[in-house]
C-alpha atoms as a PDB file:
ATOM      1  CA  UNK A   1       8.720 -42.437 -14.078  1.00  0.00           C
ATOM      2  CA  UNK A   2       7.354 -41.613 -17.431  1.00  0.00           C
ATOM      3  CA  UNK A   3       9.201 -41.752 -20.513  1.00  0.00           C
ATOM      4  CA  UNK A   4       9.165 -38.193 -22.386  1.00  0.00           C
ATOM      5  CA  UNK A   5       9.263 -38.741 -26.385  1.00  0.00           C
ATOM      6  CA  UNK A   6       8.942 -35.259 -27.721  1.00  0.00           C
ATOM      7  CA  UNK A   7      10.945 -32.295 -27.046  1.00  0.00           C
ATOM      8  CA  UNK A   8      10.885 -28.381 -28.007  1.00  0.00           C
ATOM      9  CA  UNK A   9      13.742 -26.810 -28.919  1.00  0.00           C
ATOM     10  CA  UNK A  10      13.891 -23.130 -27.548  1.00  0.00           C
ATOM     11  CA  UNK A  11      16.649 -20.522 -29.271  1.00  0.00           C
ATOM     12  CA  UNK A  12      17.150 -17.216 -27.240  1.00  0.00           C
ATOM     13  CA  UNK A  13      17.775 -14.539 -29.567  1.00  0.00           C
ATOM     14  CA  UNK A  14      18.902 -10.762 -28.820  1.00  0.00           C
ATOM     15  CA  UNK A  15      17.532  -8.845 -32.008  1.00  0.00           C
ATOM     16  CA  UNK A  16      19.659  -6.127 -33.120  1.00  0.00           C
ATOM     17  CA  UNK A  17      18.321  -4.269 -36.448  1.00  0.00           C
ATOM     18  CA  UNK A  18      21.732  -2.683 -36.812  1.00  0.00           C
ATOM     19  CA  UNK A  19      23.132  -6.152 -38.333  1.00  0.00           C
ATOM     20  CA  UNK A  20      22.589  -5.872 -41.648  1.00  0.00           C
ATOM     21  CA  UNK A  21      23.712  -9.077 -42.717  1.00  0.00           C
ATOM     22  CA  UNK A  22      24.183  -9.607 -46.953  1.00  0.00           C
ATOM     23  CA  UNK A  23      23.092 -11.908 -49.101  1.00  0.00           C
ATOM     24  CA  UNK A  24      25.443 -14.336 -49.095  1.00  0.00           C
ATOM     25  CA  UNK A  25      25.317 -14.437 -45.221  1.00  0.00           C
ATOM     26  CA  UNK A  26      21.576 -14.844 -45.703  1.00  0.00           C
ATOM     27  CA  UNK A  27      22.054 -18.142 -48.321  1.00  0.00           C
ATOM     28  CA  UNK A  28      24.796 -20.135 -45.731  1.00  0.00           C
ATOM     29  CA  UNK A  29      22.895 -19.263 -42.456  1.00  0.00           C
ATOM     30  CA  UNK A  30      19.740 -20.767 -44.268  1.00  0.00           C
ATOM     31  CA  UNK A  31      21.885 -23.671 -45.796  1.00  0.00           C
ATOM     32  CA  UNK A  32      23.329 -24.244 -42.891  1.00  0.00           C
ATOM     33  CA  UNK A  33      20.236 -24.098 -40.528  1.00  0.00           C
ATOM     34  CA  UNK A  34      18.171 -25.870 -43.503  1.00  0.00           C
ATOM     35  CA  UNK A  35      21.210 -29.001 -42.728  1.00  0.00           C
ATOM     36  CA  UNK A  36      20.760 -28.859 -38.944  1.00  0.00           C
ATOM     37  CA  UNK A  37      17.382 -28.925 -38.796  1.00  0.00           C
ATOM     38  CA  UNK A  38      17.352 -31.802 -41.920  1.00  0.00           C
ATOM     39  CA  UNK A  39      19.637 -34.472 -40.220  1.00  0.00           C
ATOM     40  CA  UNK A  40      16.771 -34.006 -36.935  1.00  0.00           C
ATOM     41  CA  UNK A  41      14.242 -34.909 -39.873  1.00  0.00           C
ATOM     42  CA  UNK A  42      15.564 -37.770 -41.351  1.00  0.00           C
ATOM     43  CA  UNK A  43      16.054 -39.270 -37.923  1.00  0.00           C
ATOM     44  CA  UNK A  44      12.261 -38.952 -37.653  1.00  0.00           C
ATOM     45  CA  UNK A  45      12.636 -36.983 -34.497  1.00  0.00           C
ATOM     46  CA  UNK A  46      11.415 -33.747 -35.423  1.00  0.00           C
ATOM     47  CA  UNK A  47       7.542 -33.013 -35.120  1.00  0.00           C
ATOM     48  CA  UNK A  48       7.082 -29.450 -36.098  1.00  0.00           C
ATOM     49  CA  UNK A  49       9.377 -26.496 -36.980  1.00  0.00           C
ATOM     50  CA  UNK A  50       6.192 -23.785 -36.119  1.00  0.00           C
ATOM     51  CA  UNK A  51       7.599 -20.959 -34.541  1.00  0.00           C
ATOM     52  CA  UNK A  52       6.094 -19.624 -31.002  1.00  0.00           C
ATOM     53  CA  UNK A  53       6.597 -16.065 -31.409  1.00  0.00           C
ATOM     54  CA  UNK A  54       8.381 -13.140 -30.268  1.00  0.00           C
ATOM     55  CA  UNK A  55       6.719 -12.183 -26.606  1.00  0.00           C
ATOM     56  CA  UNK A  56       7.374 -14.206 -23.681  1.00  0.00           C
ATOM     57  CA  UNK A  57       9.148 -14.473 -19.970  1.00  0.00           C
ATOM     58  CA  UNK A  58      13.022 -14.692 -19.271  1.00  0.00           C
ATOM     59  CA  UNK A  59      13.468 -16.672 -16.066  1.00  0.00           C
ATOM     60  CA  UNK A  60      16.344 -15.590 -14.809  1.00  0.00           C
ATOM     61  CA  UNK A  61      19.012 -17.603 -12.651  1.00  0.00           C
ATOM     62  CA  UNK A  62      18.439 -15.076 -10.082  1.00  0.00           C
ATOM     63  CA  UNK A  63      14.937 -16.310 -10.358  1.00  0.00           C
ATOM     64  CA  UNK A  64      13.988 -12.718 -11.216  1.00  0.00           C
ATOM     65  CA  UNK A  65      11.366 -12.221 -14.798  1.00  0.00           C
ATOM     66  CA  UNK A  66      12.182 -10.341 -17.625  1.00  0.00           C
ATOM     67  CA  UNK A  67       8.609  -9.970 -19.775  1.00  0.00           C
ATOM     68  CA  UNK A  68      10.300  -9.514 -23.596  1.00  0.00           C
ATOM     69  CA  UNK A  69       8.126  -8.410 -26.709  1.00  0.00           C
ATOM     70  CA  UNK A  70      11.110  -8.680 -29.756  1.00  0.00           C
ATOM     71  CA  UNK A  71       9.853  -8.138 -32.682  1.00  0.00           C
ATOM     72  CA  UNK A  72      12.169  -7.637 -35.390  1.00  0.00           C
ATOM     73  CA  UNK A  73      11.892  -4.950 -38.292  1.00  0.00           C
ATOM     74  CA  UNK A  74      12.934  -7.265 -40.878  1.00  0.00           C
ATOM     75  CA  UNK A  75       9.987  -9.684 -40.464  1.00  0.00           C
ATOM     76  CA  UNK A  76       7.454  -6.187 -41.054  1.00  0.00           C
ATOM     77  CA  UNK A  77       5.386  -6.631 -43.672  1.00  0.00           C
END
């Protein structure tokens, strides 16, 4: 069997443009995400932080497809 050495890490996330979140929720999430993602780094472990995008399919456990398109207002331009 071949040994796999690089991974993708794949976050499921349910937009919801009612959460408004403030400032100071905005600094720790980043502080706290810019951490996680840090300790990966300095392992040497990490190999890209590029983000896929919004669209996709949800495989279901059912085995049944959701197609998803999030996009979320806050990223407009």
């Amino acid at each position: 069997m071949e040994k796999l050495n690089d991974f993708m890490m794949l976050f499921r996330l349910e937009p919801n443009n009612n959460y408004q979140p403030t400032q100071s929720d905005l600094v720790k999430q980043k502080q706290y995400g810019g951490s996680w993602i840090g300790g990966i780094a300095s392992q040497a472990k990490l190999a890209s932080t590029s983000q896929l995008g919004f669209t996709g399919k949800q495989l279901n456990a059912d085995l049944s497809v959701k197609h998803t398109d999030h996009h979320l207002k806050q990223f407009d331009n």
